[in-house]
Protein backbone atom coordinates (compact mmCIF):
# COMPACT_ATOMS: atom_id res chain seq x y z
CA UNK A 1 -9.06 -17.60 -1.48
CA UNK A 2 -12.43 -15.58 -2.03
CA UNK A 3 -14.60 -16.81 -4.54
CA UNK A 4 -17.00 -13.56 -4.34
CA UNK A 5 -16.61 -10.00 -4.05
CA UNK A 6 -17.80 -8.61 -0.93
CA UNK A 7 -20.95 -6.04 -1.67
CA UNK A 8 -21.69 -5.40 1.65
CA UNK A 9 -17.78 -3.70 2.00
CA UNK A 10 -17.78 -2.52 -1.57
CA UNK A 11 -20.97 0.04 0.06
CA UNK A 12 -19.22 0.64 3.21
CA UNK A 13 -16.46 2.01 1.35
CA UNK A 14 -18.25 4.58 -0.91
CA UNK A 15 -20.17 5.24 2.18
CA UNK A 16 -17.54 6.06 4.49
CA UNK A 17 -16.14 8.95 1.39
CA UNK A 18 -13.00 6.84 0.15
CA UNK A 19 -11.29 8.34 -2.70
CA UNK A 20 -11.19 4.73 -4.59
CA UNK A 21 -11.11 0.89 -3.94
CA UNK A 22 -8.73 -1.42 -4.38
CA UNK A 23 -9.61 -4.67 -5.46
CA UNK A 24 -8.09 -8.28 -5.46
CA UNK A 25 -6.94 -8.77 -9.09
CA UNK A 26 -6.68 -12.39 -8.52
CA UNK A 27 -10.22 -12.57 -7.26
CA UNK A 28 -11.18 -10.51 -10.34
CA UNK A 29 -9.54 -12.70 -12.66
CA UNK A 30 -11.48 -15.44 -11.24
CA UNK A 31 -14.69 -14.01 -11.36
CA UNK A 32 -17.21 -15.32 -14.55
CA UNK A 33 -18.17 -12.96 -16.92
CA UNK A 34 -21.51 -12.44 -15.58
CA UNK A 35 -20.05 -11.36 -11.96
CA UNK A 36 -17.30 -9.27 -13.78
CA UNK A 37 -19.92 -7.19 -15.18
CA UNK A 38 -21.74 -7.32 -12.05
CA UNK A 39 -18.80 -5.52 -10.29
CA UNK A 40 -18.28 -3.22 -13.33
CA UNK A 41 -21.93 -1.88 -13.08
CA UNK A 42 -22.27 -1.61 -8.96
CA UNK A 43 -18.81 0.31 -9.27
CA UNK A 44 -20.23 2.84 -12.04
CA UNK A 45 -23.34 3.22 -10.04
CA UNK A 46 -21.19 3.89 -6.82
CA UNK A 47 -19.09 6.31 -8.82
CA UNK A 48 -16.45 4.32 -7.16
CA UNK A 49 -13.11 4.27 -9.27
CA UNK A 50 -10.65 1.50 -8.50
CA UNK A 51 -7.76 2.81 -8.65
CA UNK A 52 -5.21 0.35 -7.81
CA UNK A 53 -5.90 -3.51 -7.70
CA UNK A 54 -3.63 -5.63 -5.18
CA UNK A 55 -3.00 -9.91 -4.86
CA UNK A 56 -2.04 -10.05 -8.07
CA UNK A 57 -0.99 -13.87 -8.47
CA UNK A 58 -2.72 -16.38 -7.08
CA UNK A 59 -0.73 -19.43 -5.48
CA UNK A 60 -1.66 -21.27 -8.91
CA UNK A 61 0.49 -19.26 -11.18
CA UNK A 62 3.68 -19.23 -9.92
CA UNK A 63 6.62 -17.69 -10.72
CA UNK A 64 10.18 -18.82 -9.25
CA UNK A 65 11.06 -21.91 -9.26
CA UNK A 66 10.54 -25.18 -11.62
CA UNK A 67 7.14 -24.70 -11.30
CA UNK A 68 7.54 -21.57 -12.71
CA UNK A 69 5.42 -21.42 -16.80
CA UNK A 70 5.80 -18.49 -18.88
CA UNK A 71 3.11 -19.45 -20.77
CA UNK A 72 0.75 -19.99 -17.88
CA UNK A 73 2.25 -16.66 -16.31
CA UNK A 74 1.27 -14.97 -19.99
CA UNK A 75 -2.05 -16.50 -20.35
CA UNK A 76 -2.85 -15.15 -16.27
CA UNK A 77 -1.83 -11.83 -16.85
CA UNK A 78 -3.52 -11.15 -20.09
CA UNK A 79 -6.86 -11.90 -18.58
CA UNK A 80 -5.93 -10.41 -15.27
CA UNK A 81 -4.73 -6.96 -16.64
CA UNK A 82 -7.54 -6.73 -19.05
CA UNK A 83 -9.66 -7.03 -16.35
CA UNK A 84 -7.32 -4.46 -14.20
CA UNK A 85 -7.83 -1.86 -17.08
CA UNK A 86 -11.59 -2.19 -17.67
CA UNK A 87 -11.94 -1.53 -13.71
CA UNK A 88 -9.73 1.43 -14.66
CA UNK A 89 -6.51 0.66 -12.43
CA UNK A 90 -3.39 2.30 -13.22
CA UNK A 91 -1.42 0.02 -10.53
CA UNK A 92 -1.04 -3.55 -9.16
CA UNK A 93 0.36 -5.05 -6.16
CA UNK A 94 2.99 -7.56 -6.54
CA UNK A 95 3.16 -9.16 -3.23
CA UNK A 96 1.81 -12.74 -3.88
CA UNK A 97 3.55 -14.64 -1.24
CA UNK A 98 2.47 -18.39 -2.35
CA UNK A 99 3.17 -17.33 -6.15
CA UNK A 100 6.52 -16.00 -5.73
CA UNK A 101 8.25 -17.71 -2.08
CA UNK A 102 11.05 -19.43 -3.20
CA UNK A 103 11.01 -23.20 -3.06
CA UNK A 104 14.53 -25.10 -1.49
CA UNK A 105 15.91 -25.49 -5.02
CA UNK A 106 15.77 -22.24 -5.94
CA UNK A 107 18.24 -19.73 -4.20
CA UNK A 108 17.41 -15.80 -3.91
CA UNK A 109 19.65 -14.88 -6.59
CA UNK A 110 18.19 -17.23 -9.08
CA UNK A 111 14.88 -15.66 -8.03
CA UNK A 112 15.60 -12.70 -8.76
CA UNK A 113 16.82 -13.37 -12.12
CA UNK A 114 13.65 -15.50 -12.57
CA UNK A 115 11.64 -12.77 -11.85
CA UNK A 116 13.54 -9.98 -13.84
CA UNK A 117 13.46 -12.03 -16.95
CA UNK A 118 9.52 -12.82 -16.55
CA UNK A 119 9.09 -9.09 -16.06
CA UNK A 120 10.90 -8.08 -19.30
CA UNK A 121 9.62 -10.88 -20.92
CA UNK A 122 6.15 -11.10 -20.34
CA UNK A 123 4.83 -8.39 -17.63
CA UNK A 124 6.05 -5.34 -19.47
CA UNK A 125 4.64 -5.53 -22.22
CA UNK A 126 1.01 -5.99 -20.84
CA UNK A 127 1.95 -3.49 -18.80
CA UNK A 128 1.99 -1.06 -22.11
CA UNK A 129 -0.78 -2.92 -23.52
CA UNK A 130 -3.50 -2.07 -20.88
CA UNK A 131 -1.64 1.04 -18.91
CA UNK A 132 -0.87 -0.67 -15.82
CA UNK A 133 2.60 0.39 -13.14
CA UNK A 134 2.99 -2.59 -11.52
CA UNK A 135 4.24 -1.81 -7.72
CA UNK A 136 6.81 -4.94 -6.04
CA UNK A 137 5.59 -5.48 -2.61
CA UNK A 138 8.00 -6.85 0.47
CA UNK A 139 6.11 -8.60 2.45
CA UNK A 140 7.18 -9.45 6.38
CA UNK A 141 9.26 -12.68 6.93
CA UNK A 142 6.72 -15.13 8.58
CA UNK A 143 4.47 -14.55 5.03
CA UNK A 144 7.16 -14.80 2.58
CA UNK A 145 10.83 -16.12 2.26
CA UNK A 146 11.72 -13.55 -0.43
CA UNK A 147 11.43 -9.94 -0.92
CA UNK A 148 10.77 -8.84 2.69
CA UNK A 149 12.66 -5.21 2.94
CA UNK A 150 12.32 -2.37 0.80
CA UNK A 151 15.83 -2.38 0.38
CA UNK A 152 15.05 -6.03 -1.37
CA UNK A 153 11.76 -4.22 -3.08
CA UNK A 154 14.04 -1.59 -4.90
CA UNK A 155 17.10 -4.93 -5.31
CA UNK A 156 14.03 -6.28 -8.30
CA UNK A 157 13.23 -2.65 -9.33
CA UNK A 158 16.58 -1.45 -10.00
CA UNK A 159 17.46 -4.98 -11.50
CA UNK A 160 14.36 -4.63 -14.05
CA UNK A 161 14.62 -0.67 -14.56
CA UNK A 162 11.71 0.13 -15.82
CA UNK A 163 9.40 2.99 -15.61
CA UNK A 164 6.51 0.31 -14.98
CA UNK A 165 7.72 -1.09 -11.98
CA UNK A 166 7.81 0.71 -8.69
CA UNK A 167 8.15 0.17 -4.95
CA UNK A 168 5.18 -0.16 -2.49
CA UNK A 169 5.79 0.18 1.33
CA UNK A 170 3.30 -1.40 3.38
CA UNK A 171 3.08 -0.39 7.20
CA UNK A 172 2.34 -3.78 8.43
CA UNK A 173 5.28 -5.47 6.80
CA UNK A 174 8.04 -3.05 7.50
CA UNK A 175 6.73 -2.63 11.29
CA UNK A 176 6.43 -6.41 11.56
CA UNK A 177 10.13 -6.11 9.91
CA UNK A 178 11.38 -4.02 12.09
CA UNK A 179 12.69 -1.60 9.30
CA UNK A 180 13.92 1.69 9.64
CA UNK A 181 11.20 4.38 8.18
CA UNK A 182 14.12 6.34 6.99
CA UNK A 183 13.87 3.78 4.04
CA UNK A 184 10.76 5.71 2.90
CA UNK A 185 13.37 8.94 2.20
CA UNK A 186 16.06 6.59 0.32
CA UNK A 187 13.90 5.10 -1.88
CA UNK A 188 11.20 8.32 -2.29
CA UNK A 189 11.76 8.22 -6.14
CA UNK A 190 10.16 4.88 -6.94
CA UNK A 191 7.76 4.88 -4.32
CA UNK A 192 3.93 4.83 -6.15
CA UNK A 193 1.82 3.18 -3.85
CA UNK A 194 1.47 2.93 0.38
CA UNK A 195 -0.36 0.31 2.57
CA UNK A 196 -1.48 1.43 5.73
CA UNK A 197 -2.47 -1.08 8.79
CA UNK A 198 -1.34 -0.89 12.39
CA UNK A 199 -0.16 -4.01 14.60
CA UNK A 200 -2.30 -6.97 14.12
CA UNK A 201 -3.64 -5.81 10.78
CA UNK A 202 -5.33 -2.93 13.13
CA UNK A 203 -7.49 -0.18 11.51
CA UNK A 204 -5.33 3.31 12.89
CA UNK A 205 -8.81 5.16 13.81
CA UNK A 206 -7.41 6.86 17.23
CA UNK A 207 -3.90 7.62 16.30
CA UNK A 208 -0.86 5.49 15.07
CA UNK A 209 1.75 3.20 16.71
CA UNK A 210 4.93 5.19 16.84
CA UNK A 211 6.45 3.28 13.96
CA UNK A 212 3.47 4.00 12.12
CA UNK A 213 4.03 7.48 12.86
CA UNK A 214 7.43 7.16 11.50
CA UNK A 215 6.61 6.12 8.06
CA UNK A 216 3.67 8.97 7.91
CA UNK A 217 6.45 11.42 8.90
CA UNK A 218 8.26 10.29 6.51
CA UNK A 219 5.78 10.38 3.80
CA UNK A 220 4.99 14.26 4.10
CA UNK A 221 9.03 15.38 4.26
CA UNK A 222 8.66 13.63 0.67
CA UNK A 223 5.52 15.62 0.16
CA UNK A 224 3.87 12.52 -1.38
CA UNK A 225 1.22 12.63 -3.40
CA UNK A 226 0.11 9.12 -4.49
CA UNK A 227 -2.18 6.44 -3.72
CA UNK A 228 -2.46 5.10 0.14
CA UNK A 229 -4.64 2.23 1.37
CA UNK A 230 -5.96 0.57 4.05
CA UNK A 231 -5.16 -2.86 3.95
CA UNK A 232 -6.67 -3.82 7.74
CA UNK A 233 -9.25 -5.04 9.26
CA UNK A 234 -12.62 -3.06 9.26
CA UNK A 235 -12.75 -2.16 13.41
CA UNK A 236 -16.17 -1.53 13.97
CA UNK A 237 -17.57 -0.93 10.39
CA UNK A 238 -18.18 2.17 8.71
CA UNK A 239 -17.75 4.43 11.85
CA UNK A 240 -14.17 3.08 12.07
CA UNK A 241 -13.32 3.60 8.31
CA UNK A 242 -14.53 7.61 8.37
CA UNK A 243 -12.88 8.22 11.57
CA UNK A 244 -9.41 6.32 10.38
CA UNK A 245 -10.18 8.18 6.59
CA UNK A 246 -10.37 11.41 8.66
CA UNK A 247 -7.06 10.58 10.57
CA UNK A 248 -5.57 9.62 7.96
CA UNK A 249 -6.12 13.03 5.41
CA UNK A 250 -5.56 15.24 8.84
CA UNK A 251 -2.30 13.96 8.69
CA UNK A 252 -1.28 15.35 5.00
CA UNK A 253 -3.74 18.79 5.09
């Protein structure tokens, strides 16, 4: 886990003309209040809003199984979500593979109840408290034993049915999946938050795979109009992120 936010990226980000950052809410949680403040002040100085704040849990907290601790999970997301709305982030990733995988006791049923009851429970109302959406990430097979598909993604938001919790559909993961991109239509009205990232974790700075493609495709016949990252490698530094920014704004102008 990183122990230190990355200024050097942080730069190369409002340098390259990105709309917003998106920051690792477990790394901010984790950060003293001196290097909190730090990040606070560089990101007013930048002008830089952070929009959306992903890794929510880290593998410490978790949250199915018998390990599972509401009070733990409380105590986390108080601090965490503070944090979140100080930044100014109206959404947060729930992908959190070590915090949520299920261990060999727990089936996927009882994980899913697990997790709808902690939601009600505890994560809504925080959500209220500091004006967060949180966004339920599946995550590709070999990273995670639970919630891979969108189709599982909208299983937990339909089971919690909330207007706080939404879908997230992250390139990588549903290419790695082999998912249809269709999905994006089916499940268009709780989608509030993309992930873009080729094969590999790839930057897309010269044009997209074809399933890539397919999910962009899909994305304008919805005419959406919400937040999209890059969650990829760099490529070769700032010259890769304008001419993948570029690409990527062609593609909905």
């Amino acid at each position: 886990m990183k122990t230190e936010v990355d200024y050097n990226l942080v730069k190369m980000i409002k340098e390259a003309g990105f709309d917003y950052i998106e920051m690792r809410l477990m790394l901010v949680a984790a950060l003293s209040d001196e290097a909190f403040e730090k990040l606070v002040r560089t990101l007013q100085v930048y002008a830089l809003p952070c929009d959306v704040c992903c890794a929510l849990f880290p593998k410490t907290v978790r949250v199915t199984g018998m390990e599972a601790d509401d009070k733990n999970i409380k105590a986390y997301l108080e601090a965490a979500f503070s944090r979140a709305n100080i930044l100014g982030a109206k959404k947060v990733v729930f992908g959190s593979a070590p915090a949520r995988a299920l261990d060999k006791n727990t089936t996927e049923e009882q994980g899913y109840k697990q997790l709808t009851d902690m939601i009600h429970a505890i994560m809504l109302p925080l959500c209220e408290k500091y004006d967060v959406t949180v966004v339920i990430e599946p995550l590709r097979r070999d990273a995670c034993n639970f919630i891979n598909t969108l189709t599982d993604g909208m299983k937990l938001v339909r089971m919690v049915n909330a207007k706080r919790i939404g879908l997230l559909a992250d390139s990588l993961h549903m290419l790695t999946n082999e998912e249809n991109a269709n999905q994006i239509l089916d499940y268009q009205d709780s989608l509030k938050h993309v992930h873009i990232a080729d094969a590999r974790r790839g930057l897309p700075e010269d044009g997209y795979s074809e399933p890539v493609q397919d999910i962009i495709r899909n994305l304008k016949k919805i005419n959406y109009n919400n937040t999209i990252s890059f969650e990829s490698k760099n490529g070769r530094g700032i010259e890769s992120m304008i001419k993948a920014l570029n690409l990527l704004k062609k593609q909905f102008n």
